[in-house]
Protein backbone atom coordinates (compact mmCIF):
# COMPACT_ATOMS: atom_id res chain seq x y z
CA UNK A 1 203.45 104.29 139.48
CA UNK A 2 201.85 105.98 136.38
CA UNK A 3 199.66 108.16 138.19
CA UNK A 4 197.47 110.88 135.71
CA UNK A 5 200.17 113.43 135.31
CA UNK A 6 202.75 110.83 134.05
CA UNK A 7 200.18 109.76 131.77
CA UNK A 8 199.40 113.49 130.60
CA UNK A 9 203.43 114.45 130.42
CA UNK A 10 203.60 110.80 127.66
CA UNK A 11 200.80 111.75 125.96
CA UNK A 12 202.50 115.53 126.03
CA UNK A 13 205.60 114.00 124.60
CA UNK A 14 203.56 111.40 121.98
CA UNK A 15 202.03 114.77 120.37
CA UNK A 16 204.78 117.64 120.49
CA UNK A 17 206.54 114.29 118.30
CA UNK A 18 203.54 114.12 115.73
CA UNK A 19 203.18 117.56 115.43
CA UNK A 20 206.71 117.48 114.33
CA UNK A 21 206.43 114.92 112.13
CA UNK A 22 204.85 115.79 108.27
CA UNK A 23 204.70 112.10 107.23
CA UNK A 24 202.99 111.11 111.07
CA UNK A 25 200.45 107.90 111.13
CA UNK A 26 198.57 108.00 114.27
CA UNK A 27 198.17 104.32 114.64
CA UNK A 28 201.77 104.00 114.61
CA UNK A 29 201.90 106.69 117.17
CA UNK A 30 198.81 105.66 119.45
CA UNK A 31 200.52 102.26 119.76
CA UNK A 32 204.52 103.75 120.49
CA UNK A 33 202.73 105.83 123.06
CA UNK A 34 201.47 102.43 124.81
CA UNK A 35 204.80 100.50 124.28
CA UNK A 36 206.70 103.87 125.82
CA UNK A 37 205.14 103.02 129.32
CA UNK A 38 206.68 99.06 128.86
CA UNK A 39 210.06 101.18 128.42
CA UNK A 40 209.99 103.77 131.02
CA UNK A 41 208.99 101.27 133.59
CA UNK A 42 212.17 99.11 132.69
CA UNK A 43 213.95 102.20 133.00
CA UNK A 44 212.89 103.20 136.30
CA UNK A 45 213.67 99.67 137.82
CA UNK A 46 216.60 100.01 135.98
CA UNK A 47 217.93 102.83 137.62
CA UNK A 48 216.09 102.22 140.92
CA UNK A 49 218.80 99.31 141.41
CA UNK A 50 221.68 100.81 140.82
CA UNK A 51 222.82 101.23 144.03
CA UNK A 52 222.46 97.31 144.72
CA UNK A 53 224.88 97.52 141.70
CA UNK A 54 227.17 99.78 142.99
CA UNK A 55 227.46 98.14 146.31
CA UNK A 56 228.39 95.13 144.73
CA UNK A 57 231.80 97.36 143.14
CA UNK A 58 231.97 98.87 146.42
CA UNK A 59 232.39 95.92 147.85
CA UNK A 60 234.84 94.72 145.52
CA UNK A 61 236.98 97.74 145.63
CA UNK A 62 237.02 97.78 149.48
CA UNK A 63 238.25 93.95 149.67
CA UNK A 64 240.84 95.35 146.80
CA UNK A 65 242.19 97.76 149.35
CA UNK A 66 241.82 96.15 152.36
CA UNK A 67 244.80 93.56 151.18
CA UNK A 68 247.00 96.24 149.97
CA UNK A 69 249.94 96.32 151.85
CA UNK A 70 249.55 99.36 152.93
CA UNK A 71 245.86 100.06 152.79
CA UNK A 72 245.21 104.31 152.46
CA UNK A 73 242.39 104.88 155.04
CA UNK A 74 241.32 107.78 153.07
CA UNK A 75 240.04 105.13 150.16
CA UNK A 76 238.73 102.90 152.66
CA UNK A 77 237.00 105.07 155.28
CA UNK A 78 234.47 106.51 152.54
CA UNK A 79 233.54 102.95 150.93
CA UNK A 80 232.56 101.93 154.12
CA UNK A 81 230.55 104.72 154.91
CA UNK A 82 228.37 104.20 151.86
CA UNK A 83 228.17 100.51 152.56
CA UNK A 84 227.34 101.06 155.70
CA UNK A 85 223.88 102.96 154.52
CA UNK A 86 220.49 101.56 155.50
CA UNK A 87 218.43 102.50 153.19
CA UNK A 88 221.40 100.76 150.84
CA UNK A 89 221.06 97.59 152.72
CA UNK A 90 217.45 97.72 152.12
CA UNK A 91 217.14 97.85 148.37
CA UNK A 92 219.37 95.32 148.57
CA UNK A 93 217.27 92.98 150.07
CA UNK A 94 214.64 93.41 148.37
CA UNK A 95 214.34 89.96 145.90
CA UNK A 96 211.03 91.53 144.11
CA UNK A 97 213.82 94.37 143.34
CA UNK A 98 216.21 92.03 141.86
CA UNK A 99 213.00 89.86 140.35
CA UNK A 100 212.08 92.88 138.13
CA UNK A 101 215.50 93.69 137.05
CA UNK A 102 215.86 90.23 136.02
CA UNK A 103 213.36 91.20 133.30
CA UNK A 104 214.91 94.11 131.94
CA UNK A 105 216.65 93.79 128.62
CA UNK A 106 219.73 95.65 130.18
CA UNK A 107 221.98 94.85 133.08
CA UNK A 108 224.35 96.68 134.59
CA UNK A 109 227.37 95.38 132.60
CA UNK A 110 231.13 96.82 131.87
CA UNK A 111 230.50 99.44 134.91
CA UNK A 112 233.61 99.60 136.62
CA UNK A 113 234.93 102.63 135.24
CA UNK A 114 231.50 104.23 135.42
CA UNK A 115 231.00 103.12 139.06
CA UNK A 116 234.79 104.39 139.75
CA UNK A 117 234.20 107.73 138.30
CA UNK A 118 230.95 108.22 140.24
CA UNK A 119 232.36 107.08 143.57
CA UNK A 120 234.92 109.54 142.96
CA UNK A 121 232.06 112.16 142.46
CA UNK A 122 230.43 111.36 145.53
CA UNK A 123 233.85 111.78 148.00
CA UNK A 124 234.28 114.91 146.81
CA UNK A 125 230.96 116.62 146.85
CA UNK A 126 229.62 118.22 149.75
CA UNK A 127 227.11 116.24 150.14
CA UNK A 128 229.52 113.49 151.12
CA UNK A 129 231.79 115.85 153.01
CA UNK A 130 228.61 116.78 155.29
CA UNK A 131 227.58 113.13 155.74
CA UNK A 132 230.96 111.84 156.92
CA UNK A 133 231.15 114.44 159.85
CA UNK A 134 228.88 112.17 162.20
CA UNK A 135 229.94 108.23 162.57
CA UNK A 136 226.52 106.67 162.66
CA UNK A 137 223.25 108.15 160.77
CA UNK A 138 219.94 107.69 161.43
CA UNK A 139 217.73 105.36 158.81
CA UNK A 140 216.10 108.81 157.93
CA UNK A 141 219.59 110.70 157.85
CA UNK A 142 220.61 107.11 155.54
CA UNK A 143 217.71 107.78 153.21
CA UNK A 144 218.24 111.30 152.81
CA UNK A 145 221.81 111.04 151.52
CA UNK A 146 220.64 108.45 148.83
CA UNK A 147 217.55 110.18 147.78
CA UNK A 148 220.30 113.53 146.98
CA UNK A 149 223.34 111.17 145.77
CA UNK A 150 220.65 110.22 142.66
CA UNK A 151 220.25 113.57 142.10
CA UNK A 152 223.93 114.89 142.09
CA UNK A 153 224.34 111.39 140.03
CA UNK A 154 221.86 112.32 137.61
CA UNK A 155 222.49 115.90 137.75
CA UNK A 156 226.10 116.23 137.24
CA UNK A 157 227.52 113.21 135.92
CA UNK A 158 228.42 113.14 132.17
CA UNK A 159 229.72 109.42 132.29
CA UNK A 160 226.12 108.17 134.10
CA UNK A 161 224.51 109.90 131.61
CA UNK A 162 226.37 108.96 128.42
CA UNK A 163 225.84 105.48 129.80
CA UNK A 164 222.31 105.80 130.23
CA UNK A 165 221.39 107.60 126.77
CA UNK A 166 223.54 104.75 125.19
CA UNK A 167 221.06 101.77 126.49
CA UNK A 168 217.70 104.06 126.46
CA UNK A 169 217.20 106.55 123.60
CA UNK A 170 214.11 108.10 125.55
CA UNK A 171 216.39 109.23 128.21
CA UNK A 172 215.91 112.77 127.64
CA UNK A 173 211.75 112.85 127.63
CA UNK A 174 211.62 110.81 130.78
CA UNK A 175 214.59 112.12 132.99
CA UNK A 176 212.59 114.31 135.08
CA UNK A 177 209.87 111.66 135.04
CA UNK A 178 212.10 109.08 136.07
CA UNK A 179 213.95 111.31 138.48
CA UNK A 180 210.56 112.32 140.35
CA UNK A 181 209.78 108.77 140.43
CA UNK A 182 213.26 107.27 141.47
CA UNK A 183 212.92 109.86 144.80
CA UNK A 184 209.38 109.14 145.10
CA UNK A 185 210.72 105.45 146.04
CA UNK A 186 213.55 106.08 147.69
CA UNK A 187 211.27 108.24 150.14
CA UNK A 188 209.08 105.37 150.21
CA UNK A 189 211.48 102.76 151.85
CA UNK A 190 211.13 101.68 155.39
CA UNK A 191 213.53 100.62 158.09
CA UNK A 192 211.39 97.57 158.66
CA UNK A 193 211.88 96.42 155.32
CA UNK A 194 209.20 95.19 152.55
CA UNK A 195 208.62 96.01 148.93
CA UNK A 196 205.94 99.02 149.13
CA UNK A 197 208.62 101.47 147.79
CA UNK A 198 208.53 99.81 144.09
CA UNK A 199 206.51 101.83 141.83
CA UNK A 200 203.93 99.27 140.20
CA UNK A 201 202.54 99.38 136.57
CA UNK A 202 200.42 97.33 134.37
CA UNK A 203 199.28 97.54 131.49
CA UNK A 204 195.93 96.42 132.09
CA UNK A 205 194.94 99.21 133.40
CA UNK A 206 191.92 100.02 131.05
CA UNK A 207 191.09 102.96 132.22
CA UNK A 208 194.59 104.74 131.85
CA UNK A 209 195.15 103.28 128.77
CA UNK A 210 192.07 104.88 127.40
CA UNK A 211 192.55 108.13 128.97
CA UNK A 212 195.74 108.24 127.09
CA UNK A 213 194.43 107.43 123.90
CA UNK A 214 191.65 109.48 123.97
CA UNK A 215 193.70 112.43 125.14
CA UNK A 216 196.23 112.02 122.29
CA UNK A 217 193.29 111.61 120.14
CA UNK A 218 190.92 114.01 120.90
CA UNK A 219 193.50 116.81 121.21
CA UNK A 220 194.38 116.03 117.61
CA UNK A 221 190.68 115.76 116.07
CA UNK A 222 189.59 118.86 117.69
CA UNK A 223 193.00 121.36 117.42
CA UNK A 224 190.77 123.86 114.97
CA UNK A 225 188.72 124.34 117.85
CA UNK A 226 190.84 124.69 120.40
CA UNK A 227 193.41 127.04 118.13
CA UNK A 228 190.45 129.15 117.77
CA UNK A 229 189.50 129.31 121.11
CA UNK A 230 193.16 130.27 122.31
CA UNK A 231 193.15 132.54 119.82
CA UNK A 232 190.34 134.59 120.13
CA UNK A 233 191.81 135.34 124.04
CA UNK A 234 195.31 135.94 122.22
CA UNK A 235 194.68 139.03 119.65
CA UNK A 236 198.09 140.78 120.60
CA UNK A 237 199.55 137.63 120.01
CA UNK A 238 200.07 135.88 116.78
CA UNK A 239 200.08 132.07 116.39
CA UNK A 240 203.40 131.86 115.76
CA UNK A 241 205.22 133.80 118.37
CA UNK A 242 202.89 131.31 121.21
CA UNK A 243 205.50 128.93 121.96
CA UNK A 244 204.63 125.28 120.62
CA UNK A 245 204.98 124.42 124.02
CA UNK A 246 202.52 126.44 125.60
CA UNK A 247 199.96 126.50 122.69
CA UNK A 248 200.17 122.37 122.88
CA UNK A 249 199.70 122.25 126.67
CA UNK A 250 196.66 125.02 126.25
CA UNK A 251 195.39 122.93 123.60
CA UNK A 252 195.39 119.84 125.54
CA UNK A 253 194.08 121.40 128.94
CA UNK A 254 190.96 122.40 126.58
CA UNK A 255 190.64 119.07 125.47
CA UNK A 256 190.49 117.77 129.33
CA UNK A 257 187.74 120.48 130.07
CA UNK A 258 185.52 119.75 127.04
CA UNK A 259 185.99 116.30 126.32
CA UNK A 260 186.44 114.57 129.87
CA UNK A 261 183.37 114.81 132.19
CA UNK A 262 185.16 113.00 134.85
CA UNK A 263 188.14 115.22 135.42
CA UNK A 264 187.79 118.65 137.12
CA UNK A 265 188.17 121.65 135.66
CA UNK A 266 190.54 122.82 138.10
CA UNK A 267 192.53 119.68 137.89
CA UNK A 268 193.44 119.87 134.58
CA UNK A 269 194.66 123.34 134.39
CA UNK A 270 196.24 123.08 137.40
CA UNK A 271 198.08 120.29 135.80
CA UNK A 272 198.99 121.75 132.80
CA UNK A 273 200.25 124.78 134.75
CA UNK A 274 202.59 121.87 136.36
CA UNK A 275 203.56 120.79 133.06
CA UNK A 276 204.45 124.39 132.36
CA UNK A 277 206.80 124.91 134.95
CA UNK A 278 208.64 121.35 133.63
CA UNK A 279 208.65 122.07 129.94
CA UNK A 280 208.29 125.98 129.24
CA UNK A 281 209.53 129.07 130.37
CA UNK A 282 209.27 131.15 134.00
CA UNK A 283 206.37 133.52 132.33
CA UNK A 284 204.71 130.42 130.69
CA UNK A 285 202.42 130.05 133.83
CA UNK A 286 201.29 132.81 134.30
CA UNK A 287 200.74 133.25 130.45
CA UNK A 288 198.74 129.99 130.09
CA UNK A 289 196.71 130.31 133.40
CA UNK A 290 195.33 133.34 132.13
CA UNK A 291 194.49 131.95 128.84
CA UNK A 292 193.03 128.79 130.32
CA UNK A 293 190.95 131.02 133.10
CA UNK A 294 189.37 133.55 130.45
CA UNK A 295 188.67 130.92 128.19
CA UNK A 296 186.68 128.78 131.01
CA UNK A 297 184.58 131.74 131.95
CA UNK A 298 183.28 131.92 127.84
CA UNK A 299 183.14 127.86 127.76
CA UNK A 300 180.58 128.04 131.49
CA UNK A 301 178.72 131.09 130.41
CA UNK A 302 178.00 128.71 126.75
CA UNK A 303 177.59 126.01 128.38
CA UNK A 304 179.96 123.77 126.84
CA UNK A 305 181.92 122.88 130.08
CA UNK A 306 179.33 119.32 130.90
CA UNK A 307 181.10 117.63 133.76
CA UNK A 308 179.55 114.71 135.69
CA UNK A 309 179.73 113.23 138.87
CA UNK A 310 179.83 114.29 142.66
CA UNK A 311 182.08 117.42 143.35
CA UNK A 312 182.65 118.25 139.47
CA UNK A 313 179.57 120.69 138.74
CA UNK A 314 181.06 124.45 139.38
């Protein structure tokens, strides 16, 4: 699941934190940068089952209104609809699903107001309006309508949101993370079933782990050099009106292409110009490719850029 740009947007995070910080121990921030991937995973399975959760109240509410005396198709007919989803059906059979969301601290608990508000969210947008035209969807068709329910859920809902921040005060850093990786696996789950669709993580993964440290680290022992690097291809420009964003996401680009023999040049400023368009502004791309480019045609002519491997030699 934590493939190398995750790991780049934590370590991101980890250091636009520290640089904020006057009183900042690095220890104590090396080793919340390490426990933050514990807590993001738990979030993503977290929010990965929710709709097994909110079938469960669907469920509920249609047996409520089934017995009413005078049931009101207009309730009735839409519950259905989303219970009748396959790619619904199939997160809910997956056990390994509900076996990791047995280990996280938090369970979906005092939701029924939540779960009402959102239902009511999803009847009337038009992406539910749309999907109730045909009687019977395709698994794709199924799996399409979830993938953009989490988005208008996450989007546009205040109450899903307020509920979330509540239980998971790194909410904010890791929604688009999350998000990206929520449709990633949604996108990932077959008709036929199985698990393959669950994003997996562990922490013994050496060699992440120590690409994240030595990112975090590196880009902090060596910011002189880097500031003067980015400088000396910024003389209109004076530190302070770079925007902390950009200059951090130069810096640590730099780092990558000096310090990292085994990563591409032109992987990691391609995926700090990714980064950009996440965190920064429209121009920032543009502003930080050129920076970056000029900047790698001084480092190759010095000889400074010493990459290894088959492939990585420009």
């Amino acid at each position: 699941m934590f493939n190398r740009r995750f790991l780049r947007i934590k370590v991101f995070q980890a250091l636009y934190a520290f640089n904020q910080d006057e009183k900042a121990n690095r220890s104590t921030y090396v080793k919340n940068l390490l426990n933050s991937l514990n807590k993001t995973y738990d979030l993503y399975i977290f929010l990965l089952a929710f709709p097994i959760e909110f079938k469960f109240y669907l469920l509920n509410e249609f047996d409520v209104q089934t017995l009413k005396h005078f049931p009101d198709n207009n309730i009735i007919f839409p519950i259905k609809t989303l219970l009748k989803n396959k790619a619904i059906v199939q997160l809910d059979r997956s056990e390994l699903l509900k076996e990791k969301l047995g280990s996280v601290s938090e369970k979906w608990q005092g939701v029924t107001d939540l779960f009402k508000s959102i239902l009511t969210q999803i009847k009337e947008s038009n992406l539910f309006k749309e999907y109730i035209t045909k009687s019977e969807h395709t698994f794709a068709e199924d799996r399409k309508f979830l993938s953009e329910m989490y988005e208008i859920i996450i989007a546009d809902s205040e109450e899903f949101e307020q509920y979330i921040e509540e239980r998971y005060i790194n909410w904010d850093d890791d929604q688009v993370l999350i998000t990206l990786a929520l449709l990633k696996s949604i996108h990932s789950i077959k008709e036929s079933g199985g698990n393959n669709f669950i994003g997996k993580f562990d922490m013994k993964e050496e060699e992440d782990l120590d690409f994240m440290k030595q990112l975090f680290q590196y880009t902090i022992d060596n910011d002189d050099e880097m500031l003067k690097l980015i400088a000396d291809k910024t003389k209109n420009w004076e530190a302070e009106r770079i925007a902390i964003v950009d200059m951090l996401l130069m810096k640590m680009a730099l780092c990558e292409i000096m310090s990292f023999p085994q990563i591409p040049v032109k992987v990691s400023i391609n995926e700090y110009l990714e980064l950009a368009k996440i965190y920064s502004t429209p121009s920032s791309h543009t502003f930080i490719n050129g920076v970056l480019d000029k900047i790698k045609i001084d480092l190759s002519k010095e000889d400074k850029i010493n990459k290894s491997g088959r492939g990585l030699v420009e």
